[in-house]
N, C-alpha and C. Protein backbone atom coordinates (compact mmCIF):
# COMPACT_ATOMS: atom_id res chain seq x y z
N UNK A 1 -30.42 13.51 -8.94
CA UNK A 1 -29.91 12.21 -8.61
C UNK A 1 -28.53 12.35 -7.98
N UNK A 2 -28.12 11.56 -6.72
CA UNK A 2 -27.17 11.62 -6.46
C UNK A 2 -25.77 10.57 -7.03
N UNK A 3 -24.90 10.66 -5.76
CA UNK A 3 -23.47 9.54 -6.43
C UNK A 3 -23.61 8.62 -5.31
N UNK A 4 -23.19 7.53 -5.91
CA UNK A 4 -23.11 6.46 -4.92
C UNK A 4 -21.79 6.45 -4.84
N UNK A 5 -21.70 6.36 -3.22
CA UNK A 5 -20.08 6.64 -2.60
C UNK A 5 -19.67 4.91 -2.21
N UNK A 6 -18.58 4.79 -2.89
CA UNK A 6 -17.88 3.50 -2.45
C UNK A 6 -16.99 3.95 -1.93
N UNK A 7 -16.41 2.91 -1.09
CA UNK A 7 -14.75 2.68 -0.35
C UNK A 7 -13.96 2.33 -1.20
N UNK A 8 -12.60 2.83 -1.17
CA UNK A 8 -11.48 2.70 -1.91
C UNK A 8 -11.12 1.17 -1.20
N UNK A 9 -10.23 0.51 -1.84
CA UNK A 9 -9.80 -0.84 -1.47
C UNK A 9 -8.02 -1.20 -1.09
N UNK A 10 -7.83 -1.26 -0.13
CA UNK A 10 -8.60 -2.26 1.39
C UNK A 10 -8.77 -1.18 2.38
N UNK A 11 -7.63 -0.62 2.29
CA UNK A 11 -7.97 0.63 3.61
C UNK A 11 -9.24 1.50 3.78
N UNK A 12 -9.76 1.86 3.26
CA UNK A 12 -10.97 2.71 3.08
C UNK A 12 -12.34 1.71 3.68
N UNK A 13 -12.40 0.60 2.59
CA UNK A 13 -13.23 -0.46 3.21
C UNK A 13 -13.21 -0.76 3.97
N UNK A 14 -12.36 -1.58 4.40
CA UNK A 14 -11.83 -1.58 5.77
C UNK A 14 -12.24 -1.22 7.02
N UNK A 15 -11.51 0.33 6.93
CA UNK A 15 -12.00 1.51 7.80
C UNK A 15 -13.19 1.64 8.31
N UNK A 16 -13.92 1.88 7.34
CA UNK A 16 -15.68 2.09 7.12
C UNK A 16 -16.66 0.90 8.04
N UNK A 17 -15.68 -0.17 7.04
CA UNK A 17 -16.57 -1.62 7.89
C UNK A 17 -16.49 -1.74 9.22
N UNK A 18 -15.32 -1.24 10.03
CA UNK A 18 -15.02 -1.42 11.04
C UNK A 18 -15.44 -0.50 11.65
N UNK A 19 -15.97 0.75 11.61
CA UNK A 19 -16.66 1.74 12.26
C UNK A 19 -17.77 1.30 12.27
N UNK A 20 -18.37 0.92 11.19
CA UNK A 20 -19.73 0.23 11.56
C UNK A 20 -20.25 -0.49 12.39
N UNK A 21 -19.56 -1.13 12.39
CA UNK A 21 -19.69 -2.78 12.87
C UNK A 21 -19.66 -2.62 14.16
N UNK A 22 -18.33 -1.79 14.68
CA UNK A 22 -18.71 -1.25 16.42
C UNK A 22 -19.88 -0.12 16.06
N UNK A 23 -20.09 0.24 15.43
CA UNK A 23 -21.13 1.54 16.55
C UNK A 23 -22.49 0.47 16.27
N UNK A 24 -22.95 -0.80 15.60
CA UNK A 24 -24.15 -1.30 16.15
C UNK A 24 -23.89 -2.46 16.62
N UNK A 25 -22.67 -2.67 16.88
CA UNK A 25 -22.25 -3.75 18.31
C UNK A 25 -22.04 -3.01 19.60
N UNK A 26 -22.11 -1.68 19.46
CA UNK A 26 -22.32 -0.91 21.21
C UNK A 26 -20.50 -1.18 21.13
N UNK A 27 -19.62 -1.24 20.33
CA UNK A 27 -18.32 -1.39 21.05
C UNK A 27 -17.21 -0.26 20.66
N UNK A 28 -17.93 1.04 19.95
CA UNK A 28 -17.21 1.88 19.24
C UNK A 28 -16.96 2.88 20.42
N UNK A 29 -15.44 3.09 20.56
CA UNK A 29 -15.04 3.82 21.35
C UNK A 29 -15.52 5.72 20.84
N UNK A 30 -14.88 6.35 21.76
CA UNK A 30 -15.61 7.83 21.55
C UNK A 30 -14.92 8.24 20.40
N UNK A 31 -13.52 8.60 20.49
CA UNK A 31 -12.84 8.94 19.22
C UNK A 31 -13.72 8.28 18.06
N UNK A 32 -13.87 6.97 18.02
CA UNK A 32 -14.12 6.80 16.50
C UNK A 32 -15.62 6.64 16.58
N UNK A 33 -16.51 7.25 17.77
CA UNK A 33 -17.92 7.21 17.12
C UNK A 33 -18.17 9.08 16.41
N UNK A 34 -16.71 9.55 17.29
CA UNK A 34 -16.89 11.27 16.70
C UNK A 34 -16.50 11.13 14.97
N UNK A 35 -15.85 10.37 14.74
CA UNK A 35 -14.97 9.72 13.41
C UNK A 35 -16.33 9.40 12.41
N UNK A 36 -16.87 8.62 12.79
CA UNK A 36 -17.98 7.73 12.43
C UNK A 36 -19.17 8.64 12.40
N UNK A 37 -19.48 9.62 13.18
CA UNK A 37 -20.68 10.33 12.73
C UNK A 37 -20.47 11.75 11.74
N UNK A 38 -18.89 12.31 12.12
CA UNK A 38 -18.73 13.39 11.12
C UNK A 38 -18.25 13.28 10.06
N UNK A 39 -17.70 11.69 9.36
CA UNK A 39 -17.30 11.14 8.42
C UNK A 39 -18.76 10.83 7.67
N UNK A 40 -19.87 10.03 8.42
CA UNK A 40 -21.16 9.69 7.74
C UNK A 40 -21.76 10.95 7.19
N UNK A 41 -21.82 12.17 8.08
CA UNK A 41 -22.64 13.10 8.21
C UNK A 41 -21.51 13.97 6.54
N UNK A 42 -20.55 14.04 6.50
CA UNK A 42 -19.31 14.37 4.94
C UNK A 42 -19.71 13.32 4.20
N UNK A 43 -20.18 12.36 3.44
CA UNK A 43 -20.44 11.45 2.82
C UNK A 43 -21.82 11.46 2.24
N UNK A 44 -23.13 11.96 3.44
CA UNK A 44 -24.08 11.85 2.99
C UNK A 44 -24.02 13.34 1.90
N UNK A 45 -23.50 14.48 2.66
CA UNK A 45 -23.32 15.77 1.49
C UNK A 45 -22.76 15.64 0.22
N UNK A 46 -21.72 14.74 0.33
CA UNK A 46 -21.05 14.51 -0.97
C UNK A 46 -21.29 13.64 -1.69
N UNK A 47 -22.56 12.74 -1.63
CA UNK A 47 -23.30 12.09 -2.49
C UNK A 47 -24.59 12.97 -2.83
N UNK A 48 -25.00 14.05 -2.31
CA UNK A 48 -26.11 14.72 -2.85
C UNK A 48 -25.13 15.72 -3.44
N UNK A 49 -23.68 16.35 -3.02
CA UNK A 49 -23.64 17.46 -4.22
C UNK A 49 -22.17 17.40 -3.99
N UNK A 50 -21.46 17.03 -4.39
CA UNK A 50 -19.93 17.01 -4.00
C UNK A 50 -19.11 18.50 -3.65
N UNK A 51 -19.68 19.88 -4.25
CA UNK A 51 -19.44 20.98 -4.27
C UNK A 51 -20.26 21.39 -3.14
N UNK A 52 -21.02 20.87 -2.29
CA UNK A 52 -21.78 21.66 -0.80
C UNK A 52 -20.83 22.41 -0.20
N UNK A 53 -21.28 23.64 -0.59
CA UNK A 53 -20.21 24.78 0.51
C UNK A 53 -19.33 24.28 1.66
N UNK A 54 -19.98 23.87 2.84
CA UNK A 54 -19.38 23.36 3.92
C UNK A 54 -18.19 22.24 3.36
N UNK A 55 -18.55 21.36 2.29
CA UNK A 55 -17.24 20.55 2.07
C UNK A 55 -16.11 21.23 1.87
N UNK A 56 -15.97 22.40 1.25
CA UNK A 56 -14.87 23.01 0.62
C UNK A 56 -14.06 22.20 0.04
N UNK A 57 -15.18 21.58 -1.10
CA UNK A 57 -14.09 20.40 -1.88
C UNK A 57 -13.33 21.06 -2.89
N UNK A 58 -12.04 21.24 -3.13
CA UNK A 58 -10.78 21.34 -4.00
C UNK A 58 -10.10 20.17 -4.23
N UNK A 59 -9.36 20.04 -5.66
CA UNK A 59 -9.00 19.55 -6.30
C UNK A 59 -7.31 19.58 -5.30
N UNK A 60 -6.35 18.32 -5.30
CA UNK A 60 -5.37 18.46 -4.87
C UNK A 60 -4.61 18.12 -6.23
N UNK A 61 -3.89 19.22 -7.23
CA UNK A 61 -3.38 19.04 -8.03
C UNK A 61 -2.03 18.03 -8.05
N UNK A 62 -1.08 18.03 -6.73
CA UNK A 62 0.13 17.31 -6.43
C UNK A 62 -0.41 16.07 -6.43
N UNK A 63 -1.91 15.40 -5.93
CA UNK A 63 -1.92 14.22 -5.96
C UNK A 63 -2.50 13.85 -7.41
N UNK A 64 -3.27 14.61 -8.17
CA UNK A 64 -3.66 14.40 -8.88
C UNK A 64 -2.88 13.71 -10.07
N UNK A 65 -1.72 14.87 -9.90
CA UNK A 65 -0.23 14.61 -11.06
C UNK A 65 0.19 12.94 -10.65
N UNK A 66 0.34 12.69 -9.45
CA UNK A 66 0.91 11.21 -9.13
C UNK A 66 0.16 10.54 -9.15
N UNK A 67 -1.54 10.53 -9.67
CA UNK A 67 -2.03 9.17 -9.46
C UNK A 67 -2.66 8.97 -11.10
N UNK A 68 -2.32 10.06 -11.71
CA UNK A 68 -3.35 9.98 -12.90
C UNK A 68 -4.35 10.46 -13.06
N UNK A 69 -5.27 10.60 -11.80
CA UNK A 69 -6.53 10.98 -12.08
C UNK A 69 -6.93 12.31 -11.13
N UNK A 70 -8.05 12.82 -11.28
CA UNK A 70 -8.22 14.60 -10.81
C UNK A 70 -8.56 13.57 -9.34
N UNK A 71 -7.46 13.94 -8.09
CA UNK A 71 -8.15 13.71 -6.87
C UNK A 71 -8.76 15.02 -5.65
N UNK A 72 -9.85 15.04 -5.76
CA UNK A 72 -10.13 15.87 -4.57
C UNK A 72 -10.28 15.59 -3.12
N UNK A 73 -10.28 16.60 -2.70
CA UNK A 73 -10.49 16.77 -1.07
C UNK A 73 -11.32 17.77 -0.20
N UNK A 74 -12.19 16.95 0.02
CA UNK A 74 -13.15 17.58 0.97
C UNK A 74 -12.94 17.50 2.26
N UNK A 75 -13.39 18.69 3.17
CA UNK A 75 -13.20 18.47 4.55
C UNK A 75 -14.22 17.61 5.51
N UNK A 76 -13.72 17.26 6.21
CA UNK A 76 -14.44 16.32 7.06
C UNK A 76 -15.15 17.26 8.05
N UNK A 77 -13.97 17.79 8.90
CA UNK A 77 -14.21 18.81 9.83
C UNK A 77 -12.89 20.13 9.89
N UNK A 78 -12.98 20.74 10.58
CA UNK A 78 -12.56 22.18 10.65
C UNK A 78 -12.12 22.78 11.91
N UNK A 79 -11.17 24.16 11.65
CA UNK A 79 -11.23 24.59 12.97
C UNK A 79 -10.45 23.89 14.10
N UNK A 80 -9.65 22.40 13.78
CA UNK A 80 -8.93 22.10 15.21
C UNK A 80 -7.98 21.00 14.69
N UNK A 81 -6.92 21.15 15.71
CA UNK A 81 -6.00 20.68 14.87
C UNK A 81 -5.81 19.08 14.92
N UNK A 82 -5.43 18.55 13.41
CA UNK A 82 -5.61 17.70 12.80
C UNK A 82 -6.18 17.53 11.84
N UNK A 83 -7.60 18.61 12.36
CA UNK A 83 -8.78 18.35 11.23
C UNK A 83 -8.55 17.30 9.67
N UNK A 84 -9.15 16.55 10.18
CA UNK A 84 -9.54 15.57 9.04
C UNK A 84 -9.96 15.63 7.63
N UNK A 85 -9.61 15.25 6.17
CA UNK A 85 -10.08 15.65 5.11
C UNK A 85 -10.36 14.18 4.38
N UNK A 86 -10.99 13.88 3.69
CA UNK A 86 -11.10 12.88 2.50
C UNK A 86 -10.69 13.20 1.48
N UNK A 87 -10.08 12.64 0.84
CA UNK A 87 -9.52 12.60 -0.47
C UNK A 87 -10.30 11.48 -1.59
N UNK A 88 -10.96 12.18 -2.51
CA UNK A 88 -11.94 10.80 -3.45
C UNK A 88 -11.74 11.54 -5.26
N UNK A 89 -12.33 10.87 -5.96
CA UNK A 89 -12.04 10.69 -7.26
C UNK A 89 -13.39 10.21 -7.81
N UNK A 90 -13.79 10.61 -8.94
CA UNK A 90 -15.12 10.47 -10.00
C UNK A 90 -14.74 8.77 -10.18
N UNK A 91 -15.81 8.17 -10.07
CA UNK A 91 -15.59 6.35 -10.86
C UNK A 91 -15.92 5.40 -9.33
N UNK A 92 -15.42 4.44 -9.72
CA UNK A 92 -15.06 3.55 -11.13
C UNK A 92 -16.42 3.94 -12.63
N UNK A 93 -17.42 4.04 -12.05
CA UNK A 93 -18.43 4.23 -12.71
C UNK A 93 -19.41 5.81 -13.06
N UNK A 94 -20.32 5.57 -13.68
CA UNK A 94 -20.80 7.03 -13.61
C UNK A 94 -21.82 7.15 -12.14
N UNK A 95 -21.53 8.25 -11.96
CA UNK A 95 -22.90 8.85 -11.02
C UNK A 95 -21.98 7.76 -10.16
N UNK A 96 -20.66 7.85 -9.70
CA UNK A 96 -19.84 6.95 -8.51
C UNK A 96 -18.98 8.02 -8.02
N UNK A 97 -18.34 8.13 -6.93
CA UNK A 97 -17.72 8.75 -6.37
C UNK A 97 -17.09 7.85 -5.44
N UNK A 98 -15.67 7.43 -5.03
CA UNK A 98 -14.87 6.66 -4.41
C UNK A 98 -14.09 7.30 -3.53
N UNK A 99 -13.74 7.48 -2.27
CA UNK A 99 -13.44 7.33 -1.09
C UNK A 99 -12.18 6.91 -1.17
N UNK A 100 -10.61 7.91 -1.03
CA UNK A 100 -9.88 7.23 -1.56
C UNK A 100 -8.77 6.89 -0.19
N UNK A 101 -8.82 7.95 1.03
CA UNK A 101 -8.33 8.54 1.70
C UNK A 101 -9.22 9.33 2.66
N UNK A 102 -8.22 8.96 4.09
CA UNK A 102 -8.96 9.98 4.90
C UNK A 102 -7.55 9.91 5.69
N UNK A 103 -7.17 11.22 5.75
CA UNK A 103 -6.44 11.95 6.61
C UNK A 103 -6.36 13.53 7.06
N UNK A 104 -5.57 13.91 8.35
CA UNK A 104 -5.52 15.11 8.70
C UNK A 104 -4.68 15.53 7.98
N UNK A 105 -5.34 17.04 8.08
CA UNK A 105 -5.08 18.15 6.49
C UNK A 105 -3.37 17.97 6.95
N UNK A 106 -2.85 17.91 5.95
CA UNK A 106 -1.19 18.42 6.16
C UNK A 106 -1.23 19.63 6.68
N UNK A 107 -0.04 20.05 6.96
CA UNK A 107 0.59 20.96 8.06
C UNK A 107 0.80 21.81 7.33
N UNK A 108 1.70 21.82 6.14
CA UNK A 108 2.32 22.83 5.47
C UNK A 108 2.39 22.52 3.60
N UNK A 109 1.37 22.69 2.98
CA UNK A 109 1.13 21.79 1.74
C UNK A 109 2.49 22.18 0.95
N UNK A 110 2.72 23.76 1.33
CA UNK A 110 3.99 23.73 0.65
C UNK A 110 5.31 23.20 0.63
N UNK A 111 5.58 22.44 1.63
CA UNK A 111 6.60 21.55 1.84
C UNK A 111 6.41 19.90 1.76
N UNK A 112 5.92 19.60 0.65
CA UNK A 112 5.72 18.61 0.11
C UNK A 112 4.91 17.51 1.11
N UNK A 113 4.25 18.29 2.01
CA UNK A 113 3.16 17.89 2.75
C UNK A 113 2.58 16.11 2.34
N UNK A 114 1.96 16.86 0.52
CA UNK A 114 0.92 15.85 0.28
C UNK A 114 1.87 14.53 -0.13
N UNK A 115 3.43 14.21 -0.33
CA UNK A 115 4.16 13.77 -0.60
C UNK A 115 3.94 12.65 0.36
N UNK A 116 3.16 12.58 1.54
CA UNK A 116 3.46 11.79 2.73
C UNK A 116 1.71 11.12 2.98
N UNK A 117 0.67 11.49 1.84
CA UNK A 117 -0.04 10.42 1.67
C UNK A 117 -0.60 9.68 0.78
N UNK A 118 -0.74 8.20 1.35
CA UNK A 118 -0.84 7.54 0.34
C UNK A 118 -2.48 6.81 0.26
N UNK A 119 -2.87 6.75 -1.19
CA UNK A 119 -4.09 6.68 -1.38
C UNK A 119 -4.70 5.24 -1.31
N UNK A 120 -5.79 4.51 -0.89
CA UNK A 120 -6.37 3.51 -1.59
C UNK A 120 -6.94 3.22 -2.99
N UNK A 121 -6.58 2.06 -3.66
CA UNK A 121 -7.36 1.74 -4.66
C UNK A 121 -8.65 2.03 -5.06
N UNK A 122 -8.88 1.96 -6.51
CA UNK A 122 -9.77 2.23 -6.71
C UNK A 122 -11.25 0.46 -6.87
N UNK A 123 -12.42 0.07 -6.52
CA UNK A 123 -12.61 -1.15 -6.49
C UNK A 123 -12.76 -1.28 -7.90
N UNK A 124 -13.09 -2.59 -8.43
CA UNK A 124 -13.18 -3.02 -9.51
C UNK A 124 -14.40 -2.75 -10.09
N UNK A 125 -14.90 -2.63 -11.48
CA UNK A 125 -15.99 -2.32 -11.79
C UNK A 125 -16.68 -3.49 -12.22
């Protein structure tokens, strides 16, 4: 059985809704239909196994300490710069997985990198 992946709240939702919504209104520009298919294509893996090799999901301990809860980060994509990661968290519920964050990997984690993002909510249960 897998996890059902929600959007963190508002940004995440948001985000998501609005990728949608253009790519089956024909109005999603290229950047965000590349956004939109390698973000769907990271989402569908991490609701069948959150640990799928290719995610190289790790735990980000610095965010973890500031939000309370164990947050990880899986990669979106790889290999070029910016590359994109998600950042999500176990809940609100069981067998849930939440979407907390999506940004490009920091530059230099050791210089307080992760200090400079900030997460969405978690939705209500």
């Amino acid at each position: 059985m897998g996890f059902i992946i929600k959007m963190g709240i508002p940004e995440m939702l948001e985000l998501w809704t609005e990728l949608q919504t253009k790519h089956r209104d024909g109005t999603i520009k290229k950047k965000e239909e590349e956004l939109y298919k390698k973000w769907g294509n990271a989402l569908k893996k991490l609701s069948a196994d959150p640990f799928y090799p290719g995610l190289k999901t790790h735990e980000i301990s610095v965010l973890s300490r500031r939000y309370g809860v164990k947050v990880w980060q899986s990669y979106i994509e790889n290999k070029n710069s910016g590359a994109r990661r998600m950042y999500w968290v176990y809940g609100p519920d069981q067998q849930e997985i939440t979407i907390i964050g999506l940004e490009p990997h920091p530059e230099d984690a050791k210089n307080g990198a992760y200090d400079r993002i900030t997460l969405s909510d978690l939705p209500e249960k």
